[in-house]
PDB file of N, CA and C in Angstrom:
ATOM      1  N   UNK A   1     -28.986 113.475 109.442  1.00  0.00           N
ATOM      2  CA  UNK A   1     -29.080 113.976 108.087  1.00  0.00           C
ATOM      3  C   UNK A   1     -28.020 113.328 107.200  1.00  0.00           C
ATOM      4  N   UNK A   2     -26.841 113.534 107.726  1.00  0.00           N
ATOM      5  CA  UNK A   2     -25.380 112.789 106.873  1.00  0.00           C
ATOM      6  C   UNK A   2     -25.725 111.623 106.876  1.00  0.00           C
ATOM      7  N   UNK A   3     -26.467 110.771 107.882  1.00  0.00           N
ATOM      8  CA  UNK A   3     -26.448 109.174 108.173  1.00  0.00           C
ATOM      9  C   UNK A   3     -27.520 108.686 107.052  1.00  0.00           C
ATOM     10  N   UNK A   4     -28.848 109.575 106.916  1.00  0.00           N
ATOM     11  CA  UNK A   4     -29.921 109.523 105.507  1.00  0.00           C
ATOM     12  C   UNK A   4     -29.024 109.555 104.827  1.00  0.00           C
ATOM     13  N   UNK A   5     -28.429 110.725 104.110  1.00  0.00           N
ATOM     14  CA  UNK A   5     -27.498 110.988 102.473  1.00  0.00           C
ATOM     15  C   UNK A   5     -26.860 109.512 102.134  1.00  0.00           C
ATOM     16  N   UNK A   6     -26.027 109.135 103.540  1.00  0.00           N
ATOM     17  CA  UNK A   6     -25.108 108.069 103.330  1.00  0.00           C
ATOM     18  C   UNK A   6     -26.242 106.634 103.043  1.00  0.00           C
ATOM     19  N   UNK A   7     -27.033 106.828 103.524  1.00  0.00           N
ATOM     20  CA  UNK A   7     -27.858 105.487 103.551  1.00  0.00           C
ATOM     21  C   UNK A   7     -28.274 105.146 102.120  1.00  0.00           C
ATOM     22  N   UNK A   8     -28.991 106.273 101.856  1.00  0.00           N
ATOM     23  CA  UNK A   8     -29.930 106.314 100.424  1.00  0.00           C
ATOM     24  C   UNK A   8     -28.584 106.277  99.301  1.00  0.00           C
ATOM     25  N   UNK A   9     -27.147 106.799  99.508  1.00  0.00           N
ATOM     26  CA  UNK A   9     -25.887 106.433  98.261  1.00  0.00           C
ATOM     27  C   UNK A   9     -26.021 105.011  98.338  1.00  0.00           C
ATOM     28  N   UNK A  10     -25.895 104.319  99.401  1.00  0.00           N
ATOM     29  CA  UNK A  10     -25.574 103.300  99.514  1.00  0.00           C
ATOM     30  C   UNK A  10     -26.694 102.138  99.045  1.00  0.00           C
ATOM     31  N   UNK A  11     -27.896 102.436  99.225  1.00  0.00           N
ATOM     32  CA  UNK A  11     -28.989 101.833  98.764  1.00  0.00           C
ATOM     33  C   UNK A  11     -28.660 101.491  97.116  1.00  0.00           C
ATOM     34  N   UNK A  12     -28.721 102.976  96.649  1.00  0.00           N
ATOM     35  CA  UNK A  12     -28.672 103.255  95.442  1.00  0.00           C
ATOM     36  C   UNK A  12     -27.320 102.447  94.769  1.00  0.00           C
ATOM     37  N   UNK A  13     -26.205 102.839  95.451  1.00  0.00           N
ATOM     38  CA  UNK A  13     -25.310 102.195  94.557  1.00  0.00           C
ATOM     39  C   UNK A  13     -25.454 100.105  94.873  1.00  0.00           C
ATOM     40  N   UNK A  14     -25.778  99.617  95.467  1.00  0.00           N
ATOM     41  CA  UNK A  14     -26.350  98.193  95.305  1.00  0.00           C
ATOM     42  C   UNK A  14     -26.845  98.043  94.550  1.00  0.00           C
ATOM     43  N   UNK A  15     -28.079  98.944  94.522  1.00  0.00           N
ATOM     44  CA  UNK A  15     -29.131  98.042  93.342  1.00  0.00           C
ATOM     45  C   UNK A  15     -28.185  98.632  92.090  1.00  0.00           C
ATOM     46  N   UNK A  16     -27.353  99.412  91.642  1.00  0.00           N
ATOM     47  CA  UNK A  16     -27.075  99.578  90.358  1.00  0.00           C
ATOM     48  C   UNK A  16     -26.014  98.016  90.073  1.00  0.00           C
ATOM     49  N   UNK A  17     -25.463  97.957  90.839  1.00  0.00           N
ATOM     50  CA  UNK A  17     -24.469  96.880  91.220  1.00  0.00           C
ATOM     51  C   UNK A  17     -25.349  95.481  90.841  1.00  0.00           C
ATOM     52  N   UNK A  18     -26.625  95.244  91.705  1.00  0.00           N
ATOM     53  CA  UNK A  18     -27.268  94.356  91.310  1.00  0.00           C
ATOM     54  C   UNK A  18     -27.743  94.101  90.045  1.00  0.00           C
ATOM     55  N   UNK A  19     -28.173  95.362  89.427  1.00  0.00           N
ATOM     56  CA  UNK A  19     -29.242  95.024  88.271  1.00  0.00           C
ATOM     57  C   UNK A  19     -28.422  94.728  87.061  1.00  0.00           C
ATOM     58  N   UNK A  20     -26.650  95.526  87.337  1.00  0.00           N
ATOM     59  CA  UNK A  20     -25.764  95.097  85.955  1.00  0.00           C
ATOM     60  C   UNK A  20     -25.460  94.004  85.706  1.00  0.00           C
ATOM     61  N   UNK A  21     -25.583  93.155  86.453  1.00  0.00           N
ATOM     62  CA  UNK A  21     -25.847  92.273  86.309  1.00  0.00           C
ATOM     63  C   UNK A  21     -26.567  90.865  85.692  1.00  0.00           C
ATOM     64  N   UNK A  22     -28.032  91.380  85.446  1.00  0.00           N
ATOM     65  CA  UNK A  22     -28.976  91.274  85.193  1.00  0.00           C
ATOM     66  C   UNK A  22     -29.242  91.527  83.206  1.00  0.00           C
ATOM     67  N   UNK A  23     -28.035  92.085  82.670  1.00  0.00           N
ATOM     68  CA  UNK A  23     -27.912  92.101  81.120  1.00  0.00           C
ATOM     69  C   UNK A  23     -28.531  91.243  80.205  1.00  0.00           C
ATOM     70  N   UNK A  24     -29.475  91.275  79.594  1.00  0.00           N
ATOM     71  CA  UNK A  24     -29.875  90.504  78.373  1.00  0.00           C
ATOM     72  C   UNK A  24     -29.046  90.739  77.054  1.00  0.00           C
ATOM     73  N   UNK A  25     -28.721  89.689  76.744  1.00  0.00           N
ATOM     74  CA  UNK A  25     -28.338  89.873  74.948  1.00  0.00           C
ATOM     75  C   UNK A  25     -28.992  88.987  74.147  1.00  0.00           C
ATOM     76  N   UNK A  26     -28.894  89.666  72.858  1.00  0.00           N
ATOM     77  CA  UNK A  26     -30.053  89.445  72.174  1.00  0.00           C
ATOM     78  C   UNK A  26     -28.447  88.131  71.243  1.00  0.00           C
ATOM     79  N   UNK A  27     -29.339  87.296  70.463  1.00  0.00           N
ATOM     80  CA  UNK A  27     -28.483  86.866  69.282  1.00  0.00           C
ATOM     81  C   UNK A  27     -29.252  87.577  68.235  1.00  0.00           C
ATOM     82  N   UNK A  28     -28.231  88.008  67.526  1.00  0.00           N
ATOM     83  CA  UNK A  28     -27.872  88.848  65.960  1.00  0.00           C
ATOM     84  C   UNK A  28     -27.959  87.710  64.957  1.00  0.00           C
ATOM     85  N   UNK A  29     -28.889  87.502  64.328  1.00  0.00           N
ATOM     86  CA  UNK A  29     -28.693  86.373  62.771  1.00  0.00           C
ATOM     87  C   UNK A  29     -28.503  87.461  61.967  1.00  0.00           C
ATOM     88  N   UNK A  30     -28.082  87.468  60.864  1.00  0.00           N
ATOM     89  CA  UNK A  30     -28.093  87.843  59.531  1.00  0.00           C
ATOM     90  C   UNK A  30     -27.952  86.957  58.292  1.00  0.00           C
ATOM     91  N   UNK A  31     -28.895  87.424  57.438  1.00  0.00           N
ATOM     92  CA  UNK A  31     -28.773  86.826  56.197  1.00  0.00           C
ATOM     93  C   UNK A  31     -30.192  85.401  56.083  1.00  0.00           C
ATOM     94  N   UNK A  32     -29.565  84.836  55.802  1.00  0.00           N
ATOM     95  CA  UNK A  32     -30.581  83.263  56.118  1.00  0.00           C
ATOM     96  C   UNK A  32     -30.104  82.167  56.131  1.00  0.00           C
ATOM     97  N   UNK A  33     -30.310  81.286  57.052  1.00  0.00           N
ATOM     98  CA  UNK A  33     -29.557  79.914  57.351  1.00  0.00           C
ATOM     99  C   UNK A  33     -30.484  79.008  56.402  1.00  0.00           C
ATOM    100  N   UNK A  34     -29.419  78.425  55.937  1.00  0.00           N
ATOM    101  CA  UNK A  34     -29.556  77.613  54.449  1.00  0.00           C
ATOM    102  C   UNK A  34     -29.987  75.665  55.176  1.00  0.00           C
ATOM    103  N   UNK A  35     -30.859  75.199  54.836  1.00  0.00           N
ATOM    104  CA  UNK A  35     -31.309  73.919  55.546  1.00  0.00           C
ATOM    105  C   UNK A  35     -30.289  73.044  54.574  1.00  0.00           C
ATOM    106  N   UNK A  36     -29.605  71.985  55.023  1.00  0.00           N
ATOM    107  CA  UNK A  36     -28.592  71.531  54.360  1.00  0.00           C
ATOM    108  C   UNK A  36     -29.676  70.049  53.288  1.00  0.00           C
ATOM    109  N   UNK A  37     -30.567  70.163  54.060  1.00  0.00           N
ATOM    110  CA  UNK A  37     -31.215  69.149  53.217  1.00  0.00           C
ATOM    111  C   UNK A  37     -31.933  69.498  51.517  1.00  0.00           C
ATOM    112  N   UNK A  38     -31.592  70.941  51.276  1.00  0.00           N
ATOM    113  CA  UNK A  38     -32.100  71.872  50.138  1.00  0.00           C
ATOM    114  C   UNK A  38     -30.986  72.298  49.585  1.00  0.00           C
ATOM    115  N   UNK A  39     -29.794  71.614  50.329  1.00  0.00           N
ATOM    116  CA  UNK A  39     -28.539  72.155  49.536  1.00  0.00           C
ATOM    117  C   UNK A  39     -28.516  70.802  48.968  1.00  0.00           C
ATOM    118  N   UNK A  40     -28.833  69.639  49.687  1.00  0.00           N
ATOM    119  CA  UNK A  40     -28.697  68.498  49.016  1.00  0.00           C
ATOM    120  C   UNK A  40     -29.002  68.371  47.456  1.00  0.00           C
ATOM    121  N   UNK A  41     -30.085  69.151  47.683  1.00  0.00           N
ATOM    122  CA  UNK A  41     -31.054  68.588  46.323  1.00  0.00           C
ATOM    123  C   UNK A  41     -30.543  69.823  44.945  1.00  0.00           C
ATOM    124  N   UNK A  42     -29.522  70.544  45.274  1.00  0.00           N
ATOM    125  CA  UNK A  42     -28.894  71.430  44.565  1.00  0.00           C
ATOM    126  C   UNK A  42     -28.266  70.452  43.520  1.00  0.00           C
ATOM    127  N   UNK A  43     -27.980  70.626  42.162  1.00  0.00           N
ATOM    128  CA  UNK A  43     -27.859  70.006  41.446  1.00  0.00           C
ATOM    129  C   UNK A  43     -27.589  70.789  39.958  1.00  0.00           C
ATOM    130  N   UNK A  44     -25.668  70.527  39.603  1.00  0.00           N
ATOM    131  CA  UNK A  44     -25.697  70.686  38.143  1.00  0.00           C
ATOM    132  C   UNK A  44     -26.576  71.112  37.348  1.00  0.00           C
ATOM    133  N   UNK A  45     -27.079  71.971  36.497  1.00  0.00           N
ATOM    134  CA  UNK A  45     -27.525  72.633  35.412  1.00  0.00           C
ATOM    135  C   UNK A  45     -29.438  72.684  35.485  1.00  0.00           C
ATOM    136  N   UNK A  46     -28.920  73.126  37.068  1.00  0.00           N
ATOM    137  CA  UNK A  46     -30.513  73.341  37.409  1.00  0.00           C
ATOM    138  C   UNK A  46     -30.491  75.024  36.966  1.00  0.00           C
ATOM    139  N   UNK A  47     -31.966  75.102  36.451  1.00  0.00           N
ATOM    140  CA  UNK A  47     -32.134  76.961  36.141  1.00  0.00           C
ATOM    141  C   UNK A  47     -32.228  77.531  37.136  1.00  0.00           C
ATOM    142  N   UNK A  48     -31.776  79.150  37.031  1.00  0.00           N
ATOM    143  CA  UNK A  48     -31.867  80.223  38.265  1.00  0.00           C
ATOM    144  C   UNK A  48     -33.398  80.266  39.231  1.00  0.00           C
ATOM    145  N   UNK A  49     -34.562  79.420  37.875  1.00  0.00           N
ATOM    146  CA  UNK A  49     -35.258  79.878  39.111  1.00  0.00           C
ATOM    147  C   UNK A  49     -35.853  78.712  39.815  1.00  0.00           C
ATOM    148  N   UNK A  50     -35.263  77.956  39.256  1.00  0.00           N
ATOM    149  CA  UNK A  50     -35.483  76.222  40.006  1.00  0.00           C
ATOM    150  C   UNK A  50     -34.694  76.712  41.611  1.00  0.00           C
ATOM    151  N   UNK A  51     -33.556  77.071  41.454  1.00  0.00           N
ATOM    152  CA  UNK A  51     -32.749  77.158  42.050  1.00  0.00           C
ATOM    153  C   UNK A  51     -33.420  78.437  43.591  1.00  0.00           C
ATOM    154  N   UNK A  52     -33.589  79.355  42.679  1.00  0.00           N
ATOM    155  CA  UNK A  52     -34.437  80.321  43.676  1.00  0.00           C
ATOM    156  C   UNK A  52     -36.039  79.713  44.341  1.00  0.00           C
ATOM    157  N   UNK A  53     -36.468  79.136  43.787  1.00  0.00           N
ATOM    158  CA  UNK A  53     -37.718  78.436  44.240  1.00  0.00           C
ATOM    159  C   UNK A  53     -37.349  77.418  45.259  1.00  0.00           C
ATOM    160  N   UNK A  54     -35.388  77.045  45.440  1.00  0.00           N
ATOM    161  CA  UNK A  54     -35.536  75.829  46.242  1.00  0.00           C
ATOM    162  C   UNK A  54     -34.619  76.730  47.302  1.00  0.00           C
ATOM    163  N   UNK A  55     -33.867  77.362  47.261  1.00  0.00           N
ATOM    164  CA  UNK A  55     -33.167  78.019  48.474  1.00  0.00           C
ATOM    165  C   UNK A  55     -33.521  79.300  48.601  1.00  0.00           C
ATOM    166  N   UNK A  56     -34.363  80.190  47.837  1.00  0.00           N
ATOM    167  CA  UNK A  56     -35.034  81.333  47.908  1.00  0.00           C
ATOM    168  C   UNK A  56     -34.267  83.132  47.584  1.00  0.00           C
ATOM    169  N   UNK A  57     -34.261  84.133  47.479  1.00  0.00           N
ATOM    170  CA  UNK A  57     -33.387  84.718  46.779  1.00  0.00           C
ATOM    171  C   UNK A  57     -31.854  84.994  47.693  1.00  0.00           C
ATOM    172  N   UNK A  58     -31.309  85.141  46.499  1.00  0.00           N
ATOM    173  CA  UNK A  58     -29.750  85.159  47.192  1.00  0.00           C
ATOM    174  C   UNK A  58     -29.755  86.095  47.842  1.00  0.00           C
ATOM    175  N   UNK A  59     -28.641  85.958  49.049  1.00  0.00           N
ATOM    176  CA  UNK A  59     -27.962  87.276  49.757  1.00  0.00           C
ATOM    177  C   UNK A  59     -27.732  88.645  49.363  1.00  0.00           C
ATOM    178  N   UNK A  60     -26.624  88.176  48.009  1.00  0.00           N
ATOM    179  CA  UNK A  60     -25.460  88.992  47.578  1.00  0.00           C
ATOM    180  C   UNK A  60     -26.292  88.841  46.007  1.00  0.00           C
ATOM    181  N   UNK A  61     -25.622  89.383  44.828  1.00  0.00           N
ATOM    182  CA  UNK A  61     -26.177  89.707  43.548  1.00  0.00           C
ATOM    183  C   UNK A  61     -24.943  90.618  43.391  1.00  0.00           C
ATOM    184  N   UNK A  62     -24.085  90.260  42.466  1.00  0.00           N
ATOM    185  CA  UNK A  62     -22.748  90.879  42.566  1.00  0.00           C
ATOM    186  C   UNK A  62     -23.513  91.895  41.120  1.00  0.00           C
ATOM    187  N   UNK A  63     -23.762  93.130  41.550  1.00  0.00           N
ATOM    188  CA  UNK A  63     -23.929  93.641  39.923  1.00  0.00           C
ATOM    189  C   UNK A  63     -22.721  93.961  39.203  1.00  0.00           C
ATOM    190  N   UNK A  64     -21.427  93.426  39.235  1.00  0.00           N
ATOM    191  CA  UNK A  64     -20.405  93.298  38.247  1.00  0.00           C
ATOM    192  C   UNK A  64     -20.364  91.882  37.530  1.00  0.00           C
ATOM    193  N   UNK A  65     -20.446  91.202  38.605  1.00  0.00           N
ATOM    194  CA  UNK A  65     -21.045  89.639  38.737  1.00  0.00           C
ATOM    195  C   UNK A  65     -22.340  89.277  38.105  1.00  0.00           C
ATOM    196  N   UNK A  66     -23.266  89.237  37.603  1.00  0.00           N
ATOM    197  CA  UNK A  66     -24.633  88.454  37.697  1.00  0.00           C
ATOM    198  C   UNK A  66     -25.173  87.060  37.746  1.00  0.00           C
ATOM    199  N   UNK A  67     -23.683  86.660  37.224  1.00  0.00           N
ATOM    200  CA  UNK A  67     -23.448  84.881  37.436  1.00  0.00           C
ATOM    201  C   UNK A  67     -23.354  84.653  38.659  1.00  0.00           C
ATOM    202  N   UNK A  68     -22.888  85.065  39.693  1.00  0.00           N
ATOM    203  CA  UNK A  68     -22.545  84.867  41.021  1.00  0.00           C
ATOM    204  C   UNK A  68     -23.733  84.904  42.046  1.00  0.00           C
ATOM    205  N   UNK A  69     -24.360  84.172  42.558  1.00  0.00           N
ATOM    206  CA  UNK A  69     -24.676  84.347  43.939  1.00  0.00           C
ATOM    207  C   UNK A  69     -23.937  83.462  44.795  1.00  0.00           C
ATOM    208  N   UNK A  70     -24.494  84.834  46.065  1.00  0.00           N
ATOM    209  CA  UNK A  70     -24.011  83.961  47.226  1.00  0.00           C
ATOM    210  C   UNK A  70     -25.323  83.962  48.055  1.00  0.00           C
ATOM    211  N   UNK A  71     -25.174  82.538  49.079  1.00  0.00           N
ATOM    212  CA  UNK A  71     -26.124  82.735  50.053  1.00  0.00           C
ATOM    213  C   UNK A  71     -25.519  82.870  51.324  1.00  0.00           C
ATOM    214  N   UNK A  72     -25.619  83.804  52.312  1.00  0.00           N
ATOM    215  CA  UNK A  72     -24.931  83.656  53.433  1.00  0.00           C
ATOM    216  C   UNK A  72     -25.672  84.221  54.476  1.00  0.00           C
ATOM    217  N   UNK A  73     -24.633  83.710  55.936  1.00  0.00           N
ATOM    218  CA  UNK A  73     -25.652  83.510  57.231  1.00  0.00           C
ATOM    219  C   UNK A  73     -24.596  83.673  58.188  1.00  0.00           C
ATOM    220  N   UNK A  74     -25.033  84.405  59.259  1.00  0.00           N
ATOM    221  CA  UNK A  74     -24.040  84.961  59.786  1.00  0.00           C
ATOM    222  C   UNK A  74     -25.087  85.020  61.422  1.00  0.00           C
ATOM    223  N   UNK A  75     -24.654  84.182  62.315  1.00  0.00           N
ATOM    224  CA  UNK A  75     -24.842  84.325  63.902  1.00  0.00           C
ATOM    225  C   UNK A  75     -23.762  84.705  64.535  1.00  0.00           C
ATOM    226  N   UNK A  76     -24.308  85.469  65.589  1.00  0.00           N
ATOM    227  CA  UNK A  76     -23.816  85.853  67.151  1.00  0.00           C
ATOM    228  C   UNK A  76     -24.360  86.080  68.324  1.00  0.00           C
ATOM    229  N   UNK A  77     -24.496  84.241  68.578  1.00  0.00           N
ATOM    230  CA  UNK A  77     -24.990  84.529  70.086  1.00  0.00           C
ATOM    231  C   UNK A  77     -24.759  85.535  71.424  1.00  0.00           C
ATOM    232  N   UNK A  78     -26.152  85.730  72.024  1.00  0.00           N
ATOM    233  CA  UNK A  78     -25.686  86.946  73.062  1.00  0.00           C
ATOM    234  C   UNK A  78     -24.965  86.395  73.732  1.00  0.00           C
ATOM    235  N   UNK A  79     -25.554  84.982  74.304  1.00  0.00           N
ATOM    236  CA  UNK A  79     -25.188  84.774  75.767  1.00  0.00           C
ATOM    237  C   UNK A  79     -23.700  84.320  75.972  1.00  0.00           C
ATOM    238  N   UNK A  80     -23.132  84.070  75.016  1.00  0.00           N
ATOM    239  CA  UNK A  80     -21.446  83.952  74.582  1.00  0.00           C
ATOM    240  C   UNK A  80     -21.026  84.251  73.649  1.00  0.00           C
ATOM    241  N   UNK A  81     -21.733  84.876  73.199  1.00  0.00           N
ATOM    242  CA  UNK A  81     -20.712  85.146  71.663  1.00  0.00           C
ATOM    243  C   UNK A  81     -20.034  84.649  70.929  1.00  0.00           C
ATOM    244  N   UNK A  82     -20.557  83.735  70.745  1.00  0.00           N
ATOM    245  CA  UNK A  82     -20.245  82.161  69.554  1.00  0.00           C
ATOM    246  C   UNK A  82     -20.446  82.775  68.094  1.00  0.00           C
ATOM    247  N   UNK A  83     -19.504  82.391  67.107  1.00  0.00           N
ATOM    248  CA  UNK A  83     -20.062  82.763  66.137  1.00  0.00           C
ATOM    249  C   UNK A  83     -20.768  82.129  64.945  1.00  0.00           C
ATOM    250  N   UNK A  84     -21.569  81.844  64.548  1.00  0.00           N
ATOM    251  CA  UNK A  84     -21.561  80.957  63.363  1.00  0.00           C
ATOM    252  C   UNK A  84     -21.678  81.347  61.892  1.00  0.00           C
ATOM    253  N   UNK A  85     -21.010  81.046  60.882  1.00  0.00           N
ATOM    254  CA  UNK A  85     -21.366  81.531  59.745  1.00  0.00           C
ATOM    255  C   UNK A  85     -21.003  80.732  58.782  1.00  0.00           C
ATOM    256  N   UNK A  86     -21.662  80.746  57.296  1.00  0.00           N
ATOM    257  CA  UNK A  86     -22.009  79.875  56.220  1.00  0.00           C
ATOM    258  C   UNK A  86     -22.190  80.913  55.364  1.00  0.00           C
ATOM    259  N   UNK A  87     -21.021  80.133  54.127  1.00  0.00           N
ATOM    260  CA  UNK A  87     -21.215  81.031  52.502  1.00  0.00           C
ATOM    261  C   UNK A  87     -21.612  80.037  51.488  1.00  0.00           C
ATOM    262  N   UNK A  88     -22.290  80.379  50.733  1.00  0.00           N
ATOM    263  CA  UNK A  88     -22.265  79.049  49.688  1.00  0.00           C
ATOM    264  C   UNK A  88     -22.425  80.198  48.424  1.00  0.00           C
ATOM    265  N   UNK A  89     -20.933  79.955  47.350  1.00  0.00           N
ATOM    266  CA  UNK A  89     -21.484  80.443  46.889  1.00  0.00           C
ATOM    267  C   UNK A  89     -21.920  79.780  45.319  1.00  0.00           C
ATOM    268  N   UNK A  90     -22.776  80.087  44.203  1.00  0.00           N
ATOM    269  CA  UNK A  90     -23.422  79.605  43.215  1.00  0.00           C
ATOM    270  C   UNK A  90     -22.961  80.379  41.756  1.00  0.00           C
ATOM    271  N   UNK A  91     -22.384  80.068  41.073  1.00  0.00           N
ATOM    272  CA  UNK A  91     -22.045  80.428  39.763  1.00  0.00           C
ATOM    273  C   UNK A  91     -22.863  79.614  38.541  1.00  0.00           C
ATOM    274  N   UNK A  92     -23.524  80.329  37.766  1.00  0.00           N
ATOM    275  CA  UNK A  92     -24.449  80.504  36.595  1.00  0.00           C
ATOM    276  C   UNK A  92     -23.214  80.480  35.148  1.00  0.00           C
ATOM    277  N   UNK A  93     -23.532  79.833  34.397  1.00  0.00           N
ATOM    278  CA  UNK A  93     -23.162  79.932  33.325  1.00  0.00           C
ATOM    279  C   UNK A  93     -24.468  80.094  32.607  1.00  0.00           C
ATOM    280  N   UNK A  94     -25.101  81.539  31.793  1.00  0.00           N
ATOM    281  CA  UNK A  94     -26.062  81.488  31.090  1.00  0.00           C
ATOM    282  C   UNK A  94     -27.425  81.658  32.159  1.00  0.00           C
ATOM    283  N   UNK A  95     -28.551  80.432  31.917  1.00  0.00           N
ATOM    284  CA  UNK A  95     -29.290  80.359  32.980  1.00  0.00           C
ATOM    285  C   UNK A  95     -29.017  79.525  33.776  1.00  0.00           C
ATOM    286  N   UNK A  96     -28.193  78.797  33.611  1.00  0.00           N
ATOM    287  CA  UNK A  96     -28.037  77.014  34.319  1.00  0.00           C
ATOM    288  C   UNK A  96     -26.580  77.296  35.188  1.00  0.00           C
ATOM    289  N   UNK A  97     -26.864  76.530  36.677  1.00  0.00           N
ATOM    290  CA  UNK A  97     -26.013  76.187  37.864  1.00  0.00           C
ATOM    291  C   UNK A  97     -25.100  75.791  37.373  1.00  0.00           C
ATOM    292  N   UNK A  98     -24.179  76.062  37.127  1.00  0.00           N
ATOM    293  CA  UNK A  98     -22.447  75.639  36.505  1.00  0.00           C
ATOM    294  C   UNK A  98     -21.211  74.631  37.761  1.00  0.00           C
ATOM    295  N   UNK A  99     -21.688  75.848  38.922  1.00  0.00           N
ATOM    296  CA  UNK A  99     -20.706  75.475  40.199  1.00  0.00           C
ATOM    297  C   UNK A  99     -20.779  75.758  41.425  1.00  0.00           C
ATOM    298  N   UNK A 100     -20.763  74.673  42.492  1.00  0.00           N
ATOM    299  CA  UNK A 100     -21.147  74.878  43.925  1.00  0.00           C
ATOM    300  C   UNK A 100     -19.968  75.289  44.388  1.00  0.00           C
ATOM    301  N   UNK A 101     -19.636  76.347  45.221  1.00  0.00           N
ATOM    302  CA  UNK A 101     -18.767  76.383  46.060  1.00  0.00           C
ATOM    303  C   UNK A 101     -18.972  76.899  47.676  1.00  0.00           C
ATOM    304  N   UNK A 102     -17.904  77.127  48.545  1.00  0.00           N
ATOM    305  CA  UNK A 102     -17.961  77.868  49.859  1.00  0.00           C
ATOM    306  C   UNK A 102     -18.684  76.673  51.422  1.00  0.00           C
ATOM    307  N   UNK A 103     -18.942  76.640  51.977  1.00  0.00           N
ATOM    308  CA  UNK A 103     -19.271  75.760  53.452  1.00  0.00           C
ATOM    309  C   UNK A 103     -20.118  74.876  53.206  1.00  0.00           C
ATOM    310  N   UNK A 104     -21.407  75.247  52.425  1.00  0.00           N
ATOM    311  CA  UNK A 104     -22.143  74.701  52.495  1.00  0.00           C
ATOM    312  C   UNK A 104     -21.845  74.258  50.662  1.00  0.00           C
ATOM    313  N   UNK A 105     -21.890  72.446  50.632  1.00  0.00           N
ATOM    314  CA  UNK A 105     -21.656  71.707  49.136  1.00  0.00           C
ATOM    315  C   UNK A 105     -22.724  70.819  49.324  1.00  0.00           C
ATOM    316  N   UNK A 106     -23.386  70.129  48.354  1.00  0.00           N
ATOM    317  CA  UNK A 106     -24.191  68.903  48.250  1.00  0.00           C
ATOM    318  C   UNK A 106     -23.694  67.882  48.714  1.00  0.00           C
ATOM    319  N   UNK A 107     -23.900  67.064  49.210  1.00  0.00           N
ATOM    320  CA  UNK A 107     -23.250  65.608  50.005  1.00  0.00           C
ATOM    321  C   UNK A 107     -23.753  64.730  48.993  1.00  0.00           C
TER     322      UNK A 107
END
């Protein structure tokens, strides 16, 4: 009877042992990764919606701000936990692109 109890703990605690093992992680994106070849084509005193038609709507929308966007992108791989992340951000004078700033610039 004791030699069953002991058998079936012991079963049991392996496979828990085994299967923790066995962990999936997911990677976490947030935001949207910006194709650098559409940042290229970013360009001085282009309008807001030239601009939205070519990198699509911003992240952020500062409502103190309205000149300001940002676009940003934010990874964390499961399987190491690497991080990656990208800000770019876009200042409006009026309707027209005034100034690139943050990781991602036009080359």
């Amino acid at each position: 009877m004791i030699l069953r109890l002991l058998q079936t703990v012991l079963i049991i605690g392996l496979a828990i042992v085994a299967l923790s093992g066995c962990v999936y992680r997911m990677d976490i994106p947030q935001g949207q990764r910006i194709d650098p070849a559409l940042v290229d084509q970013l360009e001085i005193g282009m309008s807001r919606k030239q601009v939205e038609f070519l990198l699509g709507t911003p992240s952020i929308v500062d409502l103190h701000h309205p000149d300001l966007w940002h676009y940003v992108f934010y990874l964390k791989t499961g399987k190491d936990g690497k991080v990656e992340k990208s800000v770019m951000r876009l200042t409006f004078s009026g309707d027209l692109l005034a100034r690139i700033d943050g990781d991602l610039i036009p080359g």
